[in-house]
C-alpha atoms as a PDB file:
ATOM      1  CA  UNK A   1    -119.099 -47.889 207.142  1.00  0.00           C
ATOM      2  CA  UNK A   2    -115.784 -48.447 205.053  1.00  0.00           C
ATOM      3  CA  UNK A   3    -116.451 -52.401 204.755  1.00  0.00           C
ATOM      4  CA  UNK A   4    -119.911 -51.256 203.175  1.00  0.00           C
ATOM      5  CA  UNK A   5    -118.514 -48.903 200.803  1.00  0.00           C
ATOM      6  CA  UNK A   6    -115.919 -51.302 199.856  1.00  0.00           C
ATOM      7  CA  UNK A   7    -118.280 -53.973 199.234  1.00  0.00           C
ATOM      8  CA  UNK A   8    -120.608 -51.874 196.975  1.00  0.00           C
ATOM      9  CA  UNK A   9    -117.356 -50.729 195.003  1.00  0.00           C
ATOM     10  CA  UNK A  10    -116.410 -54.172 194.145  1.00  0.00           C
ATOM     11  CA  UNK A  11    -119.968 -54.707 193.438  1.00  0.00           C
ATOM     12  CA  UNK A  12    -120.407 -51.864 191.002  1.00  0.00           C
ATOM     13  CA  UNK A  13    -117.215 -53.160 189.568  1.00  0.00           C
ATOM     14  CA  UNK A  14    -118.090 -56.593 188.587  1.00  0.00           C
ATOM     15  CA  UNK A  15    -121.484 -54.967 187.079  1.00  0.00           C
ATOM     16  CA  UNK A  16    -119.749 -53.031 184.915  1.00  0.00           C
ATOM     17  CA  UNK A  17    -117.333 -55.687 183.987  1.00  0.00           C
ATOM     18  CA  UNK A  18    -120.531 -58.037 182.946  1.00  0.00           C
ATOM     19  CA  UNK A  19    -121.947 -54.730 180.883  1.00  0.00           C
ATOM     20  CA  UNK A  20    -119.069 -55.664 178.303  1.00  0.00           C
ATOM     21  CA  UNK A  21    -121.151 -58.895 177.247  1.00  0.00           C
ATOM     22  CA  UNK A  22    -121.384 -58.738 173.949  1.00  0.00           C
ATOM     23  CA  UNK A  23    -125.237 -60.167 172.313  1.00  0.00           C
ATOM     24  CA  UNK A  24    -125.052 -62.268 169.002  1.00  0.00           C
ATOM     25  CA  UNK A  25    -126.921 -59.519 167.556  1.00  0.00           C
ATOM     26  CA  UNK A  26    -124.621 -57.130 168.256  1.00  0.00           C
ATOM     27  CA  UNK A  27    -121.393 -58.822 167.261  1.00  0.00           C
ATOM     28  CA  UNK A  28    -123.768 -59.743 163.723  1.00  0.00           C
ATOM     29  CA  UNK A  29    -123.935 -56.025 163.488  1.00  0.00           C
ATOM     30  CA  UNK A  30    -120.402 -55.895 164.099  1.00  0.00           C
ATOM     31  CA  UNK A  31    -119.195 -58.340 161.598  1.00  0.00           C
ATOM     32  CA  UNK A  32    -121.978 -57.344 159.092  1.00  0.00           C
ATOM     33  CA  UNK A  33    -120.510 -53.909 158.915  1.00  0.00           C
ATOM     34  CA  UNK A  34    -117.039 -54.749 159.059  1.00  0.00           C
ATOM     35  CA  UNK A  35    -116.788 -57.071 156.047  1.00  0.00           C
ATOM     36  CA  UNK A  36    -119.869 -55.278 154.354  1.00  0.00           C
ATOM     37  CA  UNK A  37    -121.576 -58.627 153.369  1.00  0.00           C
ATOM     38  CA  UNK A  38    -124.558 -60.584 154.222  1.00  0.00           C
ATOM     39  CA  UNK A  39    -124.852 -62.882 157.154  1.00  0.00           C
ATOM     40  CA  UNK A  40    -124.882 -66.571 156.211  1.00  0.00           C
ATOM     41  CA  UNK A  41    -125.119 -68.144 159.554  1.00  0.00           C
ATOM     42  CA  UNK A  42    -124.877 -67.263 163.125  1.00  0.00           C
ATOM     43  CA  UNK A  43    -125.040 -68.828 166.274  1.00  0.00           C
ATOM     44  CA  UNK A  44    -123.836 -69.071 169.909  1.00  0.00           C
ATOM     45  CA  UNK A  45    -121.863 -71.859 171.375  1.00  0.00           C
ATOM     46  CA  UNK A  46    -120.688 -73.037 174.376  1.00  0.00           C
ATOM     47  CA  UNK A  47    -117.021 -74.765 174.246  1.00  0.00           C
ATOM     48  CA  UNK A  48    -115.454 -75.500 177.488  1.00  0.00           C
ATOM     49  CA  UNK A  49    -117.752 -73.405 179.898  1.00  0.00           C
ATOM     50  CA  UNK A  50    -117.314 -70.164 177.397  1.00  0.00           C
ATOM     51  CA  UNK A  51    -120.164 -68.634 175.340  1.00  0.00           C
ATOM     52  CA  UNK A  52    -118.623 -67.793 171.659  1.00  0.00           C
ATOM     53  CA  UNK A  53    -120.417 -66.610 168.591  1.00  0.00           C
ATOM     54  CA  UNK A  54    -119.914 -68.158 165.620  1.00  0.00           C
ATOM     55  CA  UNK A  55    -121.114 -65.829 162.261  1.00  0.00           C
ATOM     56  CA  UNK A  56    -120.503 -66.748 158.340  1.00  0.00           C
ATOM     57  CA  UNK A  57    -120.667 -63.676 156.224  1.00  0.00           C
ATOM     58  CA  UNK A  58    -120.657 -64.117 152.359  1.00  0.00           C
ATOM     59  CA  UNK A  59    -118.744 -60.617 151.128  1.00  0.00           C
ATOM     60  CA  UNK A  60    -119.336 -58.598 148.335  1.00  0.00           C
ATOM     61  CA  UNK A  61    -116.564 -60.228 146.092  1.00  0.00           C
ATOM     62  CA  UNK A  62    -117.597 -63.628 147.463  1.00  0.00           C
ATOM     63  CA  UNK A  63    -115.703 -64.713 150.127  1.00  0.00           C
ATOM     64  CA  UNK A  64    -117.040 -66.649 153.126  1.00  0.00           C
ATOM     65  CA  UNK A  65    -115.409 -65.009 156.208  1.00  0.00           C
ATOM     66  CA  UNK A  66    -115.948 -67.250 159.433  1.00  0.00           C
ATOM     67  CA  UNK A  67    -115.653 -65.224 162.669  1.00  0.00           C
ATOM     68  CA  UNK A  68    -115.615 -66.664 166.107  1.00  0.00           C
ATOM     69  CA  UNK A  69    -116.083 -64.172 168.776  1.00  0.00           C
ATOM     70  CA  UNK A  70    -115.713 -64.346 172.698  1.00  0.00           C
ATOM     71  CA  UNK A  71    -119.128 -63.660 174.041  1.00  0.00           C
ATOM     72  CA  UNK A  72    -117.781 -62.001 177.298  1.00  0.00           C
ATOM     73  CA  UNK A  73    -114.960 -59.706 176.222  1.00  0.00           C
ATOM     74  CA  UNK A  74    -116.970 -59.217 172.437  1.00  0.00           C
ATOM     75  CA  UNK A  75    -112.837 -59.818 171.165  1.00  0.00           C
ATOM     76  CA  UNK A  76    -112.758 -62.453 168.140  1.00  0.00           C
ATOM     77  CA  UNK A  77    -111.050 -65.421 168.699  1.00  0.00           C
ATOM     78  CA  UNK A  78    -110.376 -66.435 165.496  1.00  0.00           C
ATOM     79  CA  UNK A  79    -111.561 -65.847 162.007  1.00  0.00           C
ATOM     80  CA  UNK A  80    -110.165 -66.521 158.461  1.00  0.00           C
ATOM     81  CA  UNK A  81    -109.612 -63.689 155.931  1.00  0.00           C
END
């Protein structure tokens, strides 16, 4: 009985963990409201067996910002400013 609960723990635990995923859409929205521009480009790559988005947003005083963002933890990897 213990070894089942245990195992549906750690089960209900890695679910959650994968819940974090963040869609391209949503780290768009993300980035869209965050620099207040409009999205250039977007797209999801895979480098090295991990899933990062990749977004372009032209701002309001012109800048292009270029955003990379982890796919699993939604955290951006790098980005210029």
């Amino acid at each position: 009985m213990l070894t089942a609960f245990l195992i549906g723990l750690m089960v209900a635990h890695g679910a959650s963990a994968g819940d974090r995923r963040k869609s391209l859409d949503e780290a768009v929205s993300d980035a869209r409201d965050r620099y207040n521009g409009r999205v250039l480009s977007a797209e999801t790559r895979n480098r090295g067996g991990r899933e990062s988005h990749n977004i372009r947003i032209l701002t309001d005083d012109g800048r292009v910002k270029r955003l990379q963002i982890d796919a699993e933890s939604g955290r951006p990897e790098r980005g210029r400013r």
